[in-house]
C-alpha atoms as a PDB file:
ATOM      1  CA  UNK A   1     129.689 -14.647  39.224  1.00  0.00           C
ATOM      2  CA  UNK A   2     130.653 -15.188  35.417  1.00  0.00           C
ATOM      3  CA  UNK A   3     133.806 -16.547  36.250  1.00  0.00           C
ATOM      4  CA  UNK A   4     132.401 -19.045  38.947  1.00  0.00           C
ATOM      5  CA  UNK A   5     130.244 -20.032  36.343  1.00  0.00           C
ATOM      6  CA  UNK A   6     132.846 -20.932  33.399  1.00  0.00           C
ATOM      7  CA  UNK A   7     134.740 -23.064  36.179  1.00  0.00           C
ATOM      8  CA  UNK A   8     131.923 -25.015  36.899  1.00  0.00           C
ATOM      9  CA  UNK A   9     130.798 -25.437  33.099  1.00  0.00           C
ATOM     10  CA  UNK A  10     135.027 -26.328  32.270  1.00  0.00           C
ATOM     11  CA  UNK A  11     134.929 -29.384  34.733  1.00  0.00           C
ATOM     12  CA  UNK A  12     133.565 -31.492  32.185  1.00  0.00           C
ATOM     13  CA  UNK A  13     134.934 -35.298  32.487  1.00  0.00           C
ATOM     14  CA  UNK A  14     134.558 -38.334  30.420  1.00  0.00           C
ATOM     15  CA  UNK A  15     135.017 -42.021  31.125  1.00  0.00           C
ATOM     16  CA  UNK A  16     134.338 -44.398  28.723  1.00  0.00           C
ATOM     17  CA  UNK A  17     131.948 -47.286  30.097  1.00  0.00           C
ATOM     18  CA  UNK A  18     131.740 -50.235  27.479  1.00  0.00           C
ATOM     19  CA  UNK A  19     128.010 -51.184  30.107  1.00  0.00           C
ATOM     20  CA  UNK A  20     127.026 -47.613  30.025  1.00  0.00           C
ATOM     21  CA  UNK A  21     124.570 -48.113  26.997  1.00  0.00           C
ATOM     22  CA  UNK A  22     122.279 -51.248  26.010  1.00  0.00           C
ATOM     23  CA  UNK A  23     123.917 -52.504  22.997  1.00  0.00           C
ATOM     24  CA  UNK A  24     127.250 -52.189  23.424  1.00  0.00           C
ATOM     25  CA  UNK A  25     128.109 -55.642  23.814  1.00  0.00           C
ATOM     26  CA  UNK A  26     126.329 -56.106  20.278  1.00  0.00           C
ATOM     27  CA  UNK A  27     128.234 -53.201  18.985  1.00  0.00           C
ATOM     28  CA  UNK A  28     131.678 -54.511  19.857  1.00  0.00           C
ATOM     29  CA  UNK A  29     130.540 -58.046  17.777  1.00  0.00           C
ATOM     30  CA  UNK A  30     129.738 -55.946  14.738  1.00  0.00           C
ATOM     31  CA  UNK A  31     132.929 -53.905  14.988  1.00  0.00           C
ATOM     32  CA  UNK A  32     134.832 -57.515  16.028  1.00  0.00           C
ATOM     33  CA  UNK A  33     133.265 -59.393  12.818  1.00  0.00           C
ATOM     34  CA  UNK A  34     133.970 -55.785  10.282  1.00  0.00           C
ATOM     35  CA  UNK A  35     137.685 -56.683  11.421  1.00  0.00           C
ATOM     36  CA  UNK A  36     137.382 -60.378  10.599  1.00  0.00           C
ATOM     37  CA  UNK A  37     135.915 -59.122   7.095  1.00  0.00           C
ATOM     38  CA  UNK A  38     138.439 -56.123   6.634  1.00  0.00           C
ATOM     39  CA  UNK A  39     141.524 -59.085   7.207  1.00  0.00           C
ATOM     40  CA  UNK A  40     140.068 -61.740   5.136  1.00  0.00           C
ATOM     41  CA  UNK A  41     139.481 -58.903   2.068  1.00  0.00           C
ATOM     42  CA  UNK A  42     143.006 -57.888   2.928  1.00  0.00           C
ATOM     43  CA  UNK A  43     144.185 -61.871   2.648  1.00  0.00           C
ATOM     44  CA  UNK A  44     142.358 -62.320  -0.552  1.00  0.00           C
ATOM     45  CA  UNK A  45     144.026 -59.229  -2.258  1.00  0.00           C
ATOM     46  CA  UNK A  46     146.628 -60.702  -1.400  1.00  0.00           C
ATOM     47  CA  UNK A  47     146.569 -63.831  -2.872  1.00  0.00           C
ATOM     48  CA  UNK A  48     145.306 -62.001  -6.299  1.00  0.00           C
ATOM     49  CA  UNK A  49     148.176 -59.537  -5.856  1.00  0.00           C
ATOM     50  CA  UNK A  50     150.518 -62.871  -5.998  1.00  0.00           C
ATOM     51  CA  UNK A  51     148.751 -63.741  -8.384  1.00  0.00           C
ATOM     52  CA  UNK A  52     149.087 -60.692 -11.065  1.00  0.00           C
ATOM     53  CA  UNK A  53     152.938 -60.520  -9.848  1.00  0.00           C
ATOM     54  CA  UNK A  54     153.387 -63.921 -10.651  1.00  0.00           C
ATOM     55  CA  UNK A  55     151.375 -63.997 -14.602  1.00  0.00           C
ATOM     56  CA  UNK A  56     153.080 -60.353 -15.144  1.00  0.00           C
ATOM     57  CA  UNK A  57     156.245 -61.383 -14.561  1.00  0.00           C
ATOM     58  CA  UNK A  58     156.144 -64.545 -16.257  1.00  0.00           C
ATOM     59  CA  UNK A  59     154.295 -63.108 -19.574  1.00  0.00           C
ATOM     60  CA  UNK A  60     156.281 -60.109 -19.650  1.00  0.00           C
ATOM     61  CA  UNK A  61     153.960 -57.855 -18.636  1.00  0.00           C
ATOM     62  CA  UNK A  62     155.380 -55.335 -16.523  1.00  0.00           C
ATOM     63  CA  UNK A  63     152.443 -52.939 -16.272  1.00  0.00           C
ATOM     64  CA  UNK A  64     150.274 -55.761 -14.272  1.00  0.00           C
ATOM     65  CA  UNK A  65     153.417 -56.828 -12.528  1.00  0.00           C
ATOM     66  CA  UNK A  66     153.621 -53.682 -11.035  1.00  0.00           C
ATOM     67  CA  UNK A  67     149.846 -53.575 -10.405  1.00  0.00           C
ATOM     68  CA  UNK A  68     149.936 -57.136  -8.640  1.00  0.00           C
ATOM     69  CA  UNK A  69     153.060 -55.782  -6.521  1.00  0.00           C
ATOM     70  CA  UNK A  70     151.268 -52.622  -5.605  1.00  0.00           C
ATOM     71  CA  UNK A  71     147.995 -54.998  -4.718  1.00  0.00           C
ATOM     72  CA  UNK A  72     150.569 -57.227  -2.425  1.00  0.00           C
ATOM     73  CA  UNK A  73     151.522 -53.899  -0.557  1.00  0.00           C
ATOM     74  CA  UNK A  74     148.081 -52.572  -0.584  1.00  0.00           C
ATOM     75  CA  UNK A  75     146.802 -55.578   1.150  1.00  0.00           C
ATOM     76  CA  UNK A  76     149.746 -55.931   3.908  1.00  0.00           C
ATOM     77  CA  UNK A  77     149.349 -52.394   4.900  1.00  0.00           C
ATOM     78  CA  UNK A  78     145.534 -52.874   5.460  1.00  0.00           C
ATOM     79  CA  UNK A  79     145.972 -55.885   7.257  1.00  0.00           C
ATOM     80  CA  UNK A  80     148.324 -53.632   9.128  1.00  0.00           C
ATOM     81  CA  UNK A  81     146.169 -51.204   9.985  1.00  0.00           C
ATOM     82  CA  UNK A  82     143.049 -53.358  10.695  1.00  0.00           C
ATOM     83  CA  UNK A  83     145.280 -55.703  13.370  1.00  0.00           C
ATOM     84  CA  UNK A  84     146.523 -52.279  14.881  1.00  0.00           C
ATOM     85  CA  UNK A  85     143.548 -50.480  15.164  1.00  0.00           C
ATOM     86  CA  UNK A  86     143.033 -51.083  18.822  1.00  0.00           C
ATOM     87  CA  UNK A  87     146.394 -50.043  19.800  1.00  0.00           C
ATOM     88  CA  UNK A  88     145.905 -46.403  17.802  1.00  0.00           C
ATOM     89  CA  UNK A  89     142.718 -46.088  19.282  1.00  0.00           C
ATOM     90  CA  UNK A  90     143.860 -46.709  22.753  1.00  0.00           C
ATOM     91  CA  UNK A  91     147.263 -44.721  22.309  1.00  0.00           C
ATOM     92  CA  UNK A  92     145.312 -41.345  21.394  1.00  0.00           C
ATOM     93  CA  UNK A  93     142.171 -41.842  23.377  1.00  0.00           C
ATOM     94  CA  UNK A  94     145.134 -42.311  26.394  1.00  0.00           C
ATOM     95  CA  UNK A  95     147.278 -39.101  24.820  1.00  0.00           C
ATOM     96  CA  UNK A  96     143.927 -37.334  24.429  1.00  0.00           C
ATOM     97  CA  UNK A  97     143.063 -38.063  28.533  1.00  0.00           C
ATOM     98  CA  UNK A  98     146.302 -37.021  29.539  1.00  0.00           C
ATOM     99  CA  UNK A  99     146.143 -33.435  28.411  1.00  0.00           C
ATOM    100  CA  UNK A 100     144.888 -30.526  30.671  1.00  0.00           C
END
């Protein structure tokens, strides 16, 4: 009888259903325009990244040389991350379904 019982209580499955909840559609606009924001913070460290890089160097300033470089890298891998945030999710939500 116990054992019967854990089978039926370790069939548990889950599908995600973006029209399963009200909302959701408003949801994925918030999380679509935190993106936009995330990207354009990303291109504007950037720019002040180039910016640093390019006064450093040319004043001899190595220490905010450095900093502007580190800025520049900062930035690109953010951007990174923020474009390829889908993909991640999807690759370990799918690696996540397929175990058993």
């Amino acid at each position: 009888m116990f054992s019967r019982a854990l089978v039926v209580l370790a069939d548990v499955a889950i599908k995600p259903n973006p029209n399963g909840l009200p909302g959701a559609g408003s949801l994925q606009k918030l999380i679509d325009g935190l993106a936009f924001f995330a990207l354009l913070a990303c291109a504007a460290g950037l720019l002040l990244g180039a910016a640093l890089y390019a006064f450093g160097s040319r004043s001899s300033n190595f220490s905010q040389a450095a900093n502007g470089r580190s800025m520049m890298l900062y930035a690109a891998v953010g951007a990174f991350v923020a474009g390829a945030a889908p993909a991640i999710i999807n690759f370990f939500q799918q690696a996540g379904g397929a175990v058993k």
